[in-house]
Protein backbone atom coordinates (compact mmCIF):
# COMPACT_ATOMS: atom_id res chain seq x y z
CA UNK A 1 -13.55 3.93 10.04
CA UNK A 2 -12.49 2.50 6.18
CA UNK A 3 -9.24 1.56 5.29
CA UNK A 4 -8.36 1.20 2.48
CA UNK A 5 -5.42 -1.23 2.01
CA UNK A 6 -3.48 -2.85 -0.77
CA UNK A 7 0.04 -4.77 -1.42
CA UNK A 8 1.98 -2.34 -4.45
CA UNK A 9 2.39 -5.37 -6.56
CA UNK A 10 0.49 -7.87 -9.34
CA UNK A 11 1.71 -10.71 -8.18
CA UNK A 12 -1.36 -13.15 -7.32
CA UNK A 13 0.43 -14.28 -4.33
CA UNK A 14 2.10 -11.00 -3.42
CA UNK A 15 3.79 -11.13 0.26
CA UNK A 16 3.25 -7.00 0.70
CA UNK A 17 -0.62 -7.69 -0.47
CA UNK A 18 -1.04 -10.47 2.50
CA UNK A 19 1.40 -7.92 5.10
CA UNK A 20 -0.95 -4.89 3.88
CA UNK A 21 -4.05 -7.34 4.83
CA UNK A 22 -2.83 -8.14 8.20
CA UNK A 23 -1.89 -4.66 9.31
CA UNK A 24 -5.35 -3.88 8.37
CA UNK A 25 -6.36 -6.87 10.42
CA UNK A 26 -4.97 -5.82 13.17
CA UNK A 27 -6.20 -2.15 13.26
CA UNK A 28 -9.60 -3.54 13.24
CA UNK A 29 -8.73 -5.98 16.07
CA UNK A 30 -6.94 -3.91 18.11
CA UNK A 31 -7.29 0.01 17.66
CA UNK A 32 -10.87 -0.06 15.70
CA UNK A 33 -13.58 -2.46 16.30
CA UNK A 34 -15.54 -2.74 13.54
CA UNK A 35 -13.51 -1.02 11.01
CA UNK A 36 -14.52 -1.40 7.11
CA UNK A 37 -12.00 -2.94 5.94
CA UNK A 38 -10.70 -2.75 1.80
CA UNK A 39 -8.12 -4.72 0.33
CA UNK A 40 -7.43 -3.73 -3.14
CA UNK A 41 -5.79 -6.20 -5.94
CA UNK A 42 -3.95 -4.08 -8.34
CA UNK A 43 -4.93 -6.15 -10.87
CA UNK A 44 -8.20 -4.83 -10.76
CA UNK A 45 -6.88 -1.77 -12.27
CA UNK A 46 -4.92 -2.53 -15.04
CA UNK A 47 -4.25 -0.23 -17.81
CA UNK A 48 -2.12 1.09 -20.89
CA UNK A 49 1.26 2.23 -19.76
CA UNK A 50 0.57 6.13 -19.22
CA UNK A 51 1.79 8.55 -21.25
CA UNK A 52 0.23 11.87 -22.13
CA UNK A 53 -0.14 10.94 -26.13
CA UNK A 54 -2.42 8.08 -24.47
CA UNK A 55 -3.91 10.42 -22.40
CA UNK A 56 -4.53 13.30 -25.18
CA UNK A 57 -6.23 10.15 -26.92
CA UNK A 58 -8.15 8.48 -24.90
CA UNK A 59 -8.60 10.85 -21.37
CA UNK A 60 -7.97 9.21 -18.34
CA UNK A 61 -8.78 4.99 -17.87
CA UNK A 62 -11.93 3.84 -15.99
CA UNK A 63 -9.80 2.17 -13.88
CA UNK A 64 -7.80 5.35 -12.48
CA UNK A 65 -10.59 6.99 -11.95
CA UNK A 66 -12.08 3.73 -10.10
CA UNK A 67 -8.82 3.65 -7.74
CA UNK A 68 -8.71 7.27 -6.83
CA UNK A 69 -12.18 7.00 -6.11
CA UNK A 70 -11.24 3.90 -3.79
CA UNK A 71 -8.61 5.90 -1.89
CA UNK A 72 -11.24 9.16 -1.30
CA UNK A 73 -13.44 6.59 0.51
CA UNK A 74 -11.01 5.73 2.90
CA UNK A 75 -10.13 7.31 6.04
CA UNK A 76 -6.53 5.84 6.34
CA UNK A 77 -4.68 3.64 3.77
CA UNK A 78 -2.22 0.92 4.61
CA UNK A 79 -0.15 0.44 1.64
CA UNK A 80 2.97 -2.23 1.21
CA UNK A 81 5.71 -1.82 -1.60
CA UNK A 82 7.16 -4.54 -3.51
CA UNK A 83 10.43 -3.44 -4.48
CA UNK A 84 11.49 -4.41 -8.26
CA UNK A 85 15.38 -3.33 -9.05
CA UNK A 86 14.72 -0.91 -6.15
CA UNK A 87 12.33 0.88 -6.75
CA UNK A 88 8.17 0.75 -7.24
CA UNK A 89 6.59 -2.31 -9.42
CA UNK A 90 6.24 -1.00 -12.84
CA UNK A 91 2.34 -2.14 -11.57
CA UNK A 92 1.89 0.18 -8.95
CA UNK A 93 3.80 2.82 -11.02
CA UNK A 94 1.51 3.28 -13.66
CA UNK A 95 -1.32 3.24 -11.47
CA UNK A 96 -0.24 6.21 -9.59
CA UNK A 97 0.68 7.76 -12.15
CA UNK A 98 -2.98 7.84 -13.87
CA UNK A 99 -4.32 8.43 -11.21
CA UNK A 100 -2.14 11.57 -10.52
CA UNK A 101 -3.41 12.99 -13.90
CA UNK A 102 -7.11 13.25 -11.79
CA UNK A 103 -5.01 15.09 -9.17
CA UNK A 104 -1.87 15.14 -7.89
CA UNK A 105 -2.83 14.84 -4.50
CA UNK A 106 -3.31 11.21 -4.78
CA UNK A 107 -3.58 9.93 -1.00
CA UNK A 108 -5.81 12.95 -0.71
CA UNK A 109 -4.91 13.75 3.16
CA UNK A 110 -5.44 10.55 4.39
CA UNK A 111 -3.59 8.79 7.08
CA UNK A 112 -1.12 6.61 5.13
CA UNK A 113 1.03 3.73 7.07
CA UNK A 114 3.47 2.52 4.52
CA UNK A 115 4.96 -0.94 4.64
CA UNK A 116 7.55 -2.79 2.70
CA UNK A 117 8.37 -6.36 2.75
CA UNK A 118 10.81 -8.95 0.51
CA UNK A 119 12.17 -12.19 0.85
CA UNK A 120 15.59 -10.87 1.62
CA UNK A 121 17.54 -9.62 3.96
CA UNK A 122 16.94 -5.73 2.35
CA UNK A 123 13.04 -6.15 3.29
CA UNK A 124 12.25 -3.73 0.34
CA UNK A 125 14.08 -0.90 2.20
CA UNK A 126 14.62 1.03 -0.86
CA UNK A 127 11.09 1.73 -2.42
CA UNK A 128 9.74 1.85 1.09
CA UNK A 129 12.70 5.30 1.46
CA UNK A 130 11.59 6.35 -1.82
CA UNK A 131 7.66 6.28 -1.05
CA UNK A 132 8.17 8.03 2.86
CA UNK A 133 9.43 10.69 0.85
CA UNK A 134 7.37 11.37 -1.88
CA UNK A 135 3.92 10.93 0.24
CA UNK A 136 3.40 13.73 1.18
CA UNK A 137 3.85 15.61 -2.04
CA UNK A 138 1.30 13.66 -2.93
CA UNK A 139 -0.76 14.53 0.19
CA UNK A 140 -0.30 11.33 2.03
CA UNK A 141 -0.26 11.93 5.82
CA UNK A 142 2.56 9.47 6.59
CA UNK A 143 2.00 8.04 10.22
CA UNK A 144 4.24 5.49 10.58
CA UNK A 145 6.30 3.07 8.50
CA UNK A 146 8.19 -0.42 8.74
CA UNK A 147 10.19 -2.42 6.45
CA UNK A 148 10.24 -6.22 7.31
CA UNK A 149 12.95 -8.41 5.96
CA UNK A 150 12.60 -11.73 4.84
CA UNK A 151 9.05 -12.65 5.09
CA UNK A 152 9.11 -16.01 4.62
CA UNK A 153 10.93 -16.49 7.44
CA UNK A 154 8.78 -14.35 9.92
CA UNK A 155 5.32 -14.06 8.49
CA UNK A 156 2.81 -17.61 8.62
CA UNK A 157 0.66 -17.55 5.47
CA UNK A 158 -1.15 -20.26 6.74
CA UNK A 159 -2.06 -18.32 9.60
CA UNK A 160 -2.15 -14.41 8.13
CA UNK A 161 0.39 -13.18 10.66
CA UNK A 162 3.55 -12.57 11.92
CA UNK A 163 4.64 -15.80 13.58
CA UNK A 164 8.46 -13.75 14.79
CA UNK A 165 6.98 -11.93 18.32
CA UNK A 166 9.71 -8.98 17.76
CA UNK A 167 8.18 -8.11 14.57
CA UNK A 168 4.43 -8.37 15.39
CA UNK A 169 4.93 -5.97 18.47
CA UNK A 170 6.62 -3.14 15.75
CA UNK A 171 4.00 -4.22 13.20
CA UNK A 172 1.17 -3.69 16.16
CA UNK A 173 2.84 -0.15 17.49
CA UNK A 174 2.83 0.83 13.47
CA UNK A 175 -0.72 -0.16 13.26
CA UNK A 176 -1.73 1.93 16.17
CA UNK A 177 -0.04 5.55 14.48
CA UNK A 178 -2.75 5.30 12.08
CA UNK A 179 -5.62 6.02 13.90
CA UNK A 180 -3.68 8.52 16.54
């Protein structure tokens, strides 16, 4: 099995990047024993803002075609939204949106367990509601999701995990809808 796995953010130290990671981690440990494991860095995949002038232009980036490519390798994807003013980093955004112009069906049927994770109290509750709903438009098979509230408070970075027991067992049952 390959997952595919990636935070929804640029930010070189992005919490939902390391929560993404561990989920993955823990799918391998736990459900699938020897899984391939993929943890994307949006950053790899920078490009223009889209916008179909751009598009008419140029075609479609390197890079879209390079991430769309990632997620049709995969058999599940574990992704984790930042949330910026409530909704998806502008980041992610334009990343899914090139990459929509290849097809619309984006997650491409694959098993998608979607995360969400802030510093505060909200735990990124908002874009996590947005993306459970437009997943499967996009043909993400959603299997499970989780929004975990302030993660500096319950995740150890030194460590990689979830040092708060309550959340590790939800995180762990998440995990394990993926590859049911």
């Amino acid at each position: 099995m390959k997952i595919v796995a990636f935070g929804a953010s640029s930010s070189t130290q992005s919490i939902n990047k390391q929560l993404a990671s561990h989920a993955a981690d823990i799918v391998k440990k736990e459900f699938v024993t020897g899984a391939d494991i993929e943890v994307l860095d949006l950053n790899d995949f920078e490009m223009p803002i889209y916008s179909a002038d751009r598009e008419n232009l140029n075609g479609i980036p390197d890079q879209a075609k390079s991430f769309f490519k990632k997620l049709g390798t995969a058999d599940a994807l574990i992704i984790s939204f930042a949330e910026h003013n409530g909704s998806y980093s502008a980041a992610y955004k334009n990343i899914f949106d090139w990459a929509s112009r290849i097809d619309s069906k984006v997650f491409q049927k694959k098993p998608v367990l979607l995360l969400a994770t802030s510093p505060g109290k909200g735990g990124a509750n908002s874009v996590l509601k947005e993306a459970i709903t437009s997943a499967p438009h996009f043909d993400g098979d959603v299997r499970a999701h989780l929004s975990i509230p302030a993660f500096h408070s319950v995740f150890d970075v030194e460590k990689g995990g979830l040092k708060d027991s309550e959340w590790a067992e939800r995180l762990r049952v998440a995990a394990s809808q993926l590859v049911s």
